[in-house]
PDB file of N, CA and C in Angstrom:
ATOM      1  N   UNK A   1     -90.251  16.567 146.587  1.00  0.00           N
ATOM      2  CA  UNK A   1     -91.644  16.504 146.957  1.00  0.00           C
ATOM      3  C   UNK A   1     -91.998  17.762 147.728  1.00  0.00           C
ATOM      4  N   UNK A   2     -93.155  18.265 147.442  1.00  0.00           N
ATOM      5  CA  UNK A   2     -94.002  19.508 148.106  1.00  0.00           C
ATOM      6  C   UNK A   2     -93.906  19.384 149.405  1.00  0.00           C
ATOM      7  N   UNK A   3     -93.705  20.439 150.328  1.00  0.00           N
ATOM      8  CA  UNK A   3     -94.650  20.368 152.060  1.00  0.00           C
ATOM      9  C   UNK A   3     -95.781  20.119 151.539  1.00  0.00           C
ATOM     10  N   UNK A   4     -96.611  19.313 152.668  1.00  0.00           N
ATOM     11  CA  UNK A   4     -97.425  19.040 152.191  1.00  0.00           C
ATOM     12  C   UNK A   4     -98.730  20.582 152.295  1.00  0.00           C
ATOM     13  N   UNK A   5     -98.066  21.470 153.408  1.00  0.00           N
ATOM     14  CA  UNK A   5     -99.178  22.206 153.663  1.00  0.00           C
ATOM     15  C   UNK A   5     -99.148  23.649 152.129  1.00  0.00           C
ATOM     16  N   UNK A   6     -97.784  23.019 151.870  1.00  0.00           N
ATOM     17  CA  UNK A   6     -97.968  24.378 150.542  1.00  0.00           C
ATOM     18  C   UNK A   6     -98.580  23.703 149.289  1.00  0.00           C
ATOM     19  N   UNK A   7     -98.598  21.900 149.246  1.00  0.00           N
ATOM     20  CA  UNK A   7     -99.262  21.328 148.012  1.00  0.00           C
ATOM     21  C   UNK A   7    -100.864  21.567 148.029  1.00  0.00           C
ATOM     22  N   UNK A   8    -101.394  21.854 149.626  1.00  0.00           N
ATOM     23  CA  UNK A   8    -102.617  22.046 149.409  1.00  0.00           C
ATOM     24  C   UNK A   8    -103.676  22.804 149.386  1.00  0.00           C
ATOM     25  N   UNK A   9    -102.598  24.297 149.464  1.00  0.00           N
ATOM     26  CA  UNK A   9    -102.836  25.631 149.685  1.00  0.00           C
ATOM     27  C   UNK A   9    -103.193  26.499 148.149  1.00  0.00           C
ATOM     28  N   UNK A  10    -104.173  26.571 148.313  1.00  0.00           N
ATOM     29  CA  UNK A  10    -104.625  27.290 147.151  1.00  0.00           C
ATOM     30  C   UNK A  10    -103.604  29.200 146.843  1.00  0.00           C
ATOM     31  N   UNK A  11    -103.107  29.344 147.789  1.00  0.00           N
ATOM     32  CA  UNK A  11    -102.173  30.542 147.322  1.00  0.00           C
ATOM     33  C   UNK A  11    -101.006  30.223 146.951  1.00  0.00           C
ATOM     34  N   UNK A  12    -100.302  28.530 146.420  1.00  0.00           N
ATOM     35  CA  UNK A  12     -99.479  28.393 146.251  1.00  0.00           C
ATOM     36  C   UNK A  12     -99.678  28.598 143.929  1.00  0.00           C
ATOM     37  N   UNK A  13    -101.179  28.643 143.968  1.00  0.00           N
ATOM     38  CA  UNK A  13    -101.341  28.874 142.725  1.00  0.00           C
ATOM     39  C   UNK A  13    -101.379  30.384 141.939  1.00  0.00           C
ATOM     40  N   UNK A  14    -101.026  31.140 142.882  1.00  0.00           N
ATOM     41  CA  UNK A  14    -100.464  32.180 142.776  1.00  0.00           C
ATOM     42  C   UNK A  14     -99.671  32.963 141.451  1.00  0.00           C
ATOM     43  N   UNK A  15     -98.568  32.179 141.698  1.00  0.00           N
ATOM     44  CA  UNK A  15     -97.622  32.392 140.369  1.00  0.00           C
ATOM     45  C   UNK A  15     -98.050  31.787 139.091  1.00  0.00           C
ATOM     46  N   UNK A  16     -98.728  30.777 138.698  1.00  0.00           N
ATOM     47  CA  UNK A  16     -99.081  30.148 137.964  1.00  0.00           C
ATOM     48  C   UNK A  16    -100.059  31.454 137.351  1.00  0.00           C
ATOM     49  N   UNK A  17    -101.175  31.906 137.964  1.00  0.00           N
ATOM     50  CA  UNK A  17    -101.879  32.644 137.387  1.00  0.00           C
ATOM     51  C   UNK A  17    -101.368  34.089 137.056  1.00  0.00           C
ATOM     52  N   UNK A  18    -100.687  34.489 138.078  1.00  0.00           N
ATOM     53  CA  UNK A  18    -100.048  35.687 137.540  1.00  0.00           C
ATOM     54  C   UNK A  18     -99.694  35.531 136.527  1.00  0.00           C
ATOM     55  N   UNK A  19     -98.812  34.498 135.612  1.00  0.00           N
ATOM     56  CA  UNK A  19     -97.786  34.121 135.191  1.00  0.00           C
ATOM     57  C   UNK A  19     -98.717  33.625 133.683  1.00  0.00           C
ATOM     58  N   UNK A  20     -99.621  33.454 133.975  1.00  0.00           N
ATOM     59  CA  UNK A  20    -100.363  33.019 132.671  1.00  0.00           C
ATOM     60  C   UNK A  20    -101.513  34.532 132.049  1.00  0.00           C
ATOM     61  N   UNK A  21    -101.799  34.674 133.436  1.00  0.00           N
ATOM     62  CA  UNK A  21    -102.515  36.020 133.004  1.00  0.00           C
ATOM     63  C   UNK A  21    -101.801  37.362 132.698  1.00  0.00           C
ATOM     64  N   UNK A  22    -100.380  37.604 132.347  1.00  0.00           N
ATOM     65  CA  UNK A  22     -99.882  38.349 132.354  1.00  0.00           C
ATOM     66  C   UNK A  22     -99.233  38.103 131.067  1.00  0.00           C
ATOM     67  N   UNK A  23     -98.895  37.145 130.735  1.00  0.00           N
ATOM     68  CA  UNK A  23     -98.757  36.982 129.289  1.00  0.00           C
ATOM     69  C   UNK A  23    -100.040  36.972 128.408  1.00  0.00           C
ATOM     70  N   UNK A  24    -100.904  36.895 128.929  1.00  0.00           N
ATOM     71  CA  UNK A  24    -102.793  37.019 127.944  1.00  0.00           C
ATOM     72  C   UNK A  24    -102.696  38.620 127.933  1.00  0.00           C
ATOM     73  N   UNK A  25    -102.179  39.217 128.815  1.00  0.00           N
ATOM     74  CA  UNK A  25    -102.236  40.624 129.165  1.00  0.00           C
ATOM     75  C   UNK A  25    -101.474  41.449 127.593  1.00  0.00           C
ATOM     76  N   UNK A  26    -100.445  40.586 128.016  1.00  0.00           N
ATOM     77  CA  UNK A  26     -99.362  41.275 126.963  1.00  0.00           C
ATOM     78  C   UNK A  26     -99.310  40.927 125.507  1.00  0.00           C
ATOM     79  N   UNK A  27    -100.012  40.311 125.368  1.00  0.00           N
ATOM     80  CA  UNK A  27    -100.501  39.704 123.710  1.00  0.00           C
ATOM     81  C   UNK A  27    -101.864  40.304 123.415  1.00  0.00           C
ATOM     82  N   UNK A  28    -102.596  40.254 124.224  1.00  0.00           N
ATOM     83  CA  UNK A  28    -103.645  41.467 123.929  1.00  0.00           C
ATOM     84  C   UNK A  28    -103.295  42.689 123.981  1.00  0.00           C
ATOM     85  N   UNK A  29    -102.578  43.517 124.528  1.00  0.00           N
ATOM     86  CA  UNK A  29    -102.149  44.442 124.716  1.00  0.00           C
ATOM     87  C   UNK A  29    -101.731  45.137 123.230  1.00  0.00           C
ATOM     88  N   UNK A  30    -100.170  43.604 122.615  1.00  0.00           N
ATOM     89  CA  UNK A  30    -100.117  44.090 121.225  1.00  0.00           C
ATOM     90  C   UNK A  30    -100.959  43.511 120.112  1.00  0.00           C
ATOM     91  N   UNK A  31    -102.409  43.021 120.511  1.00  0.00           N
ATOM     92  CA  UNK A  31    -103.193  42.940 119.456  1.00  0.00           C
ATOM     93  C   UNK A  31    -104.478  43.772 120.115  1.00  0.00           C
ATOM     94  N   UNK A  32    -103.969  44.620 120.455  1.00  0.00           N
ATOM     95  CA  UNK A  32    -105.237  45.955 121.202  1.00  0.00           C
ATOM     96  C   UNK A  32    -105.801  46.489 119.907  1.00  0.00           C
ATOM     97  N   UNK A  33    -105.107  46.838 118.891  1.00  0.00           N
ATOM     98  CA  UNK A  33    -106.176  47.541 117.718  1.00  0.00           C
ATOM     99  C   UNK A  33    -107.070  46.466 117.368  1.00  0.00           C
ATOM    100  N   UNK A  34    -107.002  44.835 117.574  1.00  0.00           N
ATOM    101  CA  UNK A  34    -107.917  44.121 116.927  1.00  0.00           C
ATOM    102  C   UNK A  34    -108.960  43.865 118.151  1.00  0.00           C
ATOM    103  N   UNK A  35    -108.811  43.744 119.571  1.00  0.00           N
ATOM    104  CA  UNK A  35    -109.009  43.026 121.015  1.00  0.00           C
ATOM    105  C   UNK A  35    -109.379  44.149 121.846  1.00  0.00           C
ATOM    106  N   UNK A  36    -109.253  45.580 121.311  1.00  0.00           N
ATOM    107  CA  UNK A  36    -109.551  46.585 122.487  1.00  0.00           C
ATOM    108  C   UNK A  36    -108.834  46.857 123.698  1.00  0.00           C
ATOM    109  N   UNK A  37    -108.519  47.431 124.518  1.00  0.00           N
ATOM    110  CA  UNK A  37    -107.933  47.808 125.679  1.00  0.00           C
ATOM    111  C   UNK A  37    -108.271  47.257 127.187  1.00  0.00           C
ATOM    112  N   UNK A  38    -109.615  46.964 126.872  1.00  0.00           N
ATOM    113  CA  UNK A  38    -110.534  46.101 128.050  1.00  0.00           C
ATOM    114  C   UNK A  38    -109.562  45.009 128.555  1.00  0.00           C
ATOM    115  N   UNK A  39    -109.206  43.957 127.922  1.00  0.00           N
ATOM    116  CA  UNK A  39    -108.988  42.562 127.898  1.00  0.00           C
ATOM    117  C   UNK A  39    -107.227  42.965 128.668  1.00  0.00           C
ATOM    118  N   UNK A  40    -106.384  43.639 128.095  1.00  0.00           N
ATOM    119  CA  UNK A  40    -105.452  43.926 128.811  1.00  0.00           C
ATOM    120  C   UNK A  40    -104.944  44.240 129.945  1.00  0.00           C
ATOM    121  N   UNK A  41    -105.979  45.515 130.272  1.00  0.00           N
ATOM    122  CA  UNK A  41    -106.060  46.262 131.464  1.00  0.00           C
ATOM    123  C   UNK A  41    -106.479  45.040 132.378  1.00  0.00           C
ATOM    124  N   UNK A  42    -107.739  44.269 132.299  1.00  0.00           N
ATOM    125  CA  UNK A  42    -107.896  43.635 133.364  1.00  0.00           C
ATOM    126  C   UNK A  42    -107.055  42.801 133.606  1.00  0.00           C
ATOM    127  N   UNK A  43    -106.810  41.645 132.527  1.00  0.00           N
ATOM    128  CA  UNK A  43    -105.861  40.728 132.711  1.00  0.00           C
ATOM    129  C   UNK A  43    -104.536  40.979 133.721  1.00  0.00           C
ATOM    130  N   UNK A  44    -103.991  42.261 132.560  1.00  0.00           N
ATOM    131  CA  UNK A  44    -102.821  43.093 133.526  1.00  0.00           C
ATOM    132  C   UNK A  44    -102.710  43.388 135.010  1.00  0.00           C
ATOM    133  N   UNK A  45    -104.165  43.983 135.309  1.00  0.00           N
ATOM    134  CA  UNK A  45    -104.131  44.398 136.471  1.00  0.00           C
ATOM    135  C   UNK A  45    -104.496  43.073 137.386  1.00  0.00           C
ATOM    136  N   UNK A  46    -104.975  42.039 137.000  1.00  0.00           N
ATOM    137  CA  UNK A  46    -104.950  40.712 137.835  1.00  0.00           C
ATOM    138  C   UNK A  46    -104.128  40.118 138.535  1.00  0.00           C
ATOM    139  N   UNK A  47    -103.119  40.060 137.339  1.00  0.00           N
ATOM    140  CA  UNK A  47    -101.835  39.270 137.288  1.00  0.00           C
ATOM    141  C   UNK A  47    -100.872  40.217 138.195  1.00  0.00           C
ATOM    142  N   UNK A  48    -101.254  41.402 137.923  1.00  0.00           N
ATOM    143  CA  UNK A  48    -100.562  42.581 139.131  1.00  0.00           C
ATOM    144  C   UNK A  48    -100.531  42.095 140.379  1.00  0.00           C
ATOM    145  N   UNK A  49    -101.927  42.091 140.663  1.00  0.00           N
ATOM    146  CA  UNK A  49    -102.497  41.464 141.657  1.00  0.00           C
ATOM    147  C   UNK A  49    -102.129  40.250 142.330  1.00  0.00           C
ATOM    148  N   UNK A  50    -102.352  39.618 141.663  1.00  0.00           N
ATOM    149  CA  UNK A  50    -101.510  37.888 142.618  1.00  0.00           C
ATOM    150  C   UNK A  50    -100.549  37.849 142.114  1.00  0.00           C
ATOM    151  N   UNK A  51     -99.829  38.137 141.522  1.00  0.00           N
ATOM    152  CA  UNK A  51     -97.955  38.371 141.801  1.00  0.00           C
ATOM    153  C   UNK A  51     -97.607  38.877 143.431  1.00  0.00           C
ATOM    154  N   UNK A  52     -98.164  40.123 143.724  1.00  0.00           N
ATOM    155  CA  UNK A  52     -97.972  40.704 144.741  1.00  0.00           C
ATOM    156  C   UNK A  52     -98.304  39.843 145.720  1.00  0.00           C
ATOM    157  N   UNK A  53     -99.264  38.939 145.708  1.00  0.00           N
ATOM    158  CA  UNK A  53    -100.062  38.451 146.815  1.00  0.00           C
ATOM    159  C   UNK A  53     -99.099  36.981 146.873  1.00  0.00           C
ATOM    160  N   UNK A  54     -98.256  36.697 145.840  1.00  0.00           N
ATOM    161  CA  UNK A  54     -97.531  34.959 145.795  1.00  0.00           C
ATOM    162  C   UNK A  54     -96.353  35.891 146.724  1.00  0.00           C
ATOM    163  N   UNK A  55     -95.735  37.305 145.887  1.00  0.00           N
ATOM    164  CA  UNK A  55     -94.587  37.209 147.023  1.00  0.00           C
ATOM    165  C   UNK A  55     -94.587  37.759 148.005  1.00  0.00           C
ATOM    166  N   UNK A  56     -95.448  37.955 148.379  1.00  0.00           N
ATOM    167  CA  UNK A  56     -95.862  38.459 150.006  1.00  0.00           C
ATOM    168  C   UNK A  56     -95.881  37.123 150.796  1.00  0.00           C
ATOM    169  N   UNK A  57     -96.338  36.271 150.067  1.00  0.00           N
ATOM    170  CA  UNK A  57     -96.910  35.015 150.568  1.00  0.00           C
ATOM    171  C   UNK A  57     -95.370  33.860 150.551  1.00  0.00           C
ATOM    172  N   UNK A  58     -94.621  34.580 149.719  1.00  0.00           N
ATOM    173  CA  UNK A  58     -92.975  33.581 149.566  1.00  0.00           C
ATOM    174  C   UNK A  58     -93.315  32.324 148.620  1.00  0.00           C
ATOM    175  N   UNK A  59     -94.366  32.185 148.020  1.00  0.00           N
ATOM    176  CA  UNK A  59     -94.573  30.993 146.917  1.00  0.00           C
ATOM    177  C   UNK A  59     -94.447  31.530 145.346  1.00  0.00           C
ATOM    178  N   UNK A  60     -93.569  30.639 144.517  1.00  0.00           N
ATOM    179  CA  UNK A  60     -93.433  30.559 142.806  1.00  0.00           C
ATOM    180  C   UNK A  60     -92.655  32.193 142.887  1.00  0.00           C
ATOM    181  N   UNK A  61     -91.914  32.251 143.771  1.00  0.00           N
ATOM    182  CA  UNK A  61     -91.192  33.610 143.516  1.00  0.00           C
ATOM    183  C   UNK A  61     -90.849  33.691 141.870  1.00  0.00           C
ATOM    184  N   UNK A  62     -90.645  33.102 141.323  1.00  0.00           N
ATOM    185  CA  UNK A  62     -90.005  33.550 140.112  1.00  0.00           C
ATOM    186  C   UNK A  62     -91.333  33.572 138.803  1.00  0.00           C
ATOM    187  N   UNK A  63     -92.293  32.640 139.252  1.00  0.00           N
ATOM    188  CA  UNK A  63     -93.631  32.980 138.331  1.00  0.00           C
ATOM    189  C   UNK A  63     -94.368  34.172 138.928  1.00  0.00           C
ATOM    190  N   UNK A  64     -94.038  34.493 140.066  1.00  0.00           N
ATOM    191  CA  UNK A  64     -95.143  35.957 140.065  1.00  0.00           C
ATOM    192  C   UNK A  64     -94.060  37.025 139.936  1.00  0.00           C
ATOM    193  N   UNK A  65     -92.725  36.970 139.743  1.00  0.00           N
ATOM    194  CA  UNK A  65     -91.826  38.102 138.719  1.00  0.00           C
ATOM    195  C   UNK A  65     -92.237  37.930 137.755  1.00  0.00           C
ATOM    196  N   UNK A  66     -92.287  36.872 136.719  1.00  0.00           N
ATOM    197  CA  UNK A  66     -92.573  37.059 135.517  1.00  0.00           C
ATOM    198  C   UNK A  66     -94.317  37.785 135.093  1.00  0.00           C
ATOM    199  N   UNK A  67     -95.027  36.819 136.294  1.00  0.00           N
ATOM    200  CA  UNK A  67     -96.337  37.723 136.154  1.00  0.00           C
ATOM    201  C   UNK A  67     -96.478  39.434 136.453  1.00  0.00           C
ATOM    202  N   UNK A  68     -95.997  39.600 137.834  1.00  0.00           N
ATOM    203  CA  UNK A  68     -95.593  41.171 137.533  1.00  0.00           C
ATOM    204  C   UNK A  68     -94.828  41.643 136.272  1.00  0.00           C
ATOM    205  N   UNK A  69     -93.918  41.591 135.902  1.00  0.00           N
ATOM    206  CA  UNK A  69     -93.381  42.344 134.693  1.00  0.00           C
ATOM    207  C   UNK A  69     -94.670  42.041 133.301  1.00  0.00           C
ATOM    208  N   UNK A  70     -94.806  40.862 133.150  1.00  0.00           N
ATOM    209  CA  UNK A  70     -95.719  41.344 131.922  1.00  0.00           C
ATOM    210  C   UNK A  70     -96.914  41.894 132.224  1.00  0.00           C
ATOM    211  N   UNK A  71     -97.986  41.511 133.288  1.00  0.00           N
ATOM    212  CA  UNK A  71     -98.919  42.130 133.330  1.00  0.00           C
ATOM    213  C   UNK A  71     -98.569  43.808 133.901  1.00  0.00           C
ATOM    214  N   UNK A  72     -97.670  44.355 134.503  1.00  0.00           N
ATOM    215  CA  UNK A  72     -97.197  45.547 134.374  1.00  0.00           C
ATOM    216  C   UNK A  72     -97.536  46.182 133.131  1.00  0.00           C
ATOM    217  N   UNK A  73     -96.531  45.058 131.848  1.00  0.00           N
ATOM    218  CA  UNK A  73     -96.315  46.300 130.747  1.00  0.00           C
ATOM    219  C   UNK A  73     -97.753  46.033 130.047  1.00  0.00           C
ATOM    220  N   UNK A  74     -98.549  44.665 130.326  1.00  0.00           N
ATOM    221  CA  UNK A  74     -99.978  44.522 129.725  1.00  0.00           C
ATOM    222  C   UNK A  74    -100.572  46.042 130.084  1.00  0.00           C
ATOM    223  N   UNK A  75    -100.594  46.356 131.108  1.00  0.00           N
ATOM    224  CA  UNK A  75    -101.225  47.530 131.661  1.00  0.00           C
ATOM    225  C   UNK A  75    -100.870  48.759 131.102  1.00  0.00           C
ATOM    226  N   UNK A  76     -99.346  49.012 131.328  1.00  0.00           N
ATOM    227  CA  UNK A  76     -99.051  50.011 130.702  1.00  0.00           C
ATOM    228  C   UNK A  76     -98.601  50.571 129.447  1.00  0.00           C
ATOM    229  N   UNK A  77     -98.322  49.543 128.499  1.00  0.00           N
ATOM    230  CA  UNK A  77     -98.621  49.372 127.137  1.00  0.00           C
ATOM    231  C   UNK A  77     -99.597  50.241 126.493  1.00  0.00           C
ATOM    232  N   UNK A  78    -101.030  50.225 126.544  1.00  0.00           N
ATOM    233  CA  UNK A  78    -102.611  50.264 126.299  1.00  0.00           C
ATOM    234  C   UNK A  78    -102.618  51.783 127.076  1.00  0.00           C
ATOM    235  N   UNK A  79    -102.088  52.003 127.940  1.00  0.00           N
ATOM    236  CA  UNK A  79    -101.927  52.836 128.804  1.00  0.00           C
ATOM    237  C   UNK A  79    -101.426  54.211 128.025  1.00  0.00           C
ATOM    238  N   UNK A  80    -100.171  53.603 127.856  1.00  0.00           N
ATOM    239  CA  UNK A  80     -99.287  55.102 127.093  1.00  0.00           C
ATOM    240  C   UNK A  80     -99.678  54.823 125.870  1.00  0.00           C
ATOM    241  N   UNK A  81    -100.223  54.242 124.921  1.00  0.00           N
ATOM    242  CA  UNK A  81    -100.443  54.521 123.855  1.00  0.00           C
ATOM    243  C   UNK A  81    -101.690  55.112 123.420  1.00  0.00           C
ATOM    244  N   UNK A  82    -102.874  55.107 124.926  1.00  0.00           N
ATOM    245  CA  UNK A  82    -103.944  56.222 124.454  1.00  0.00           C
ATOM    246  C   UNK A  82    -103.714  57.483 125.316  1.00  0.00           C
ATOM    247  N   UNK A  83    -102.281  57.574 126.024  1.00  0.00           N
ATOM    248  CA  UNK A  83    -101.998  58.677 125.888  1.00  0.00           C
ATOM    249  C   UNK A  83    -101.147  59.761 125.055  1.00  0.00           C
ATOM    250  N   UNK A  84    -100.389  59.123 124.493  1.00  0.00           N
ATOM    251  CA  UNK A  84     -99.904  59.568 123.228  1.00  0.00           C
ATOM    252  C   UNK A  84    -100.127  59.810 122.160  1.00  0.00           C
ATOM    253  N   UNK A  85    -101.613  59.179 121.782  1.00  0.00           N
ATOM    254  CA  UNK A  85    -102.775  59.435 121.000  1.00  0.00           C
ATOM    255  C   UNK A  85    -103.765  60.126 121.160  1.00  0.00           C
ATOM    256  N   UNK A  86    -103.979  59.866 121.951  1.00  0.00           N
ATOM    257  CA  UNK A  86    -105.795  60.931 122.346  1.00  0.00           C
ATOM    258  C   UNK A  86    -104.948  62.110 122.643  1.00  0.00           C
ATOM    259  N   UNK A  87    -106.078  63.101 122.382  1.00  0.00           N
ATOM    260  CA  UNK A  87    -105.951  64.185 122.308  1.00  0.00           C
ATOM    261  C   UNK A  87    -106.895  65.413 121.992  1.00  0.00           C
TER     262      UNK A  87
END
């Protein structure tokens, strides 16, 4: 059973979103020629975002790793490939 003060803490949802938005990140990312670059980047950079903020915070340590690493490569995916292209 939960403490109760982390069951009712809205930053314990943290990892969950990293963790979901970082895989939306990374599937758009490799359907960017159909979905655009938009949808990645943000997602990516979200999930960046409250990853950092769950383990600062010590909650779902292992869902806001997984949210950092994919929304990472969501980001940088889209990233290096219009730099390796444009020109």
């Amino acid at each position: 059973m939960a403490a109760p003060e982390q069951a009712d803490n809205p930053a314990s949802l943290y990892g969950v979103a990293s963790s979901v938005l970082g895989v939306i990140s990374l599937v758009a990312a490799v359907l960017a020629d159909y979905a655009g670059i938009a949808l990645p980047l943000l997602c990516g950079s979200l999930a960046v975002t409250f990853a950092v903020l769950g383990l600062t915070k010590r909650l779902n340590r292992a869902q806001c790793a997984v949210g950092l690493a994919t929304g990472g490569l969501g980001v940088l995916y889209p990233v290096f490939l219009v730099a390796t292209s444009g020109g």
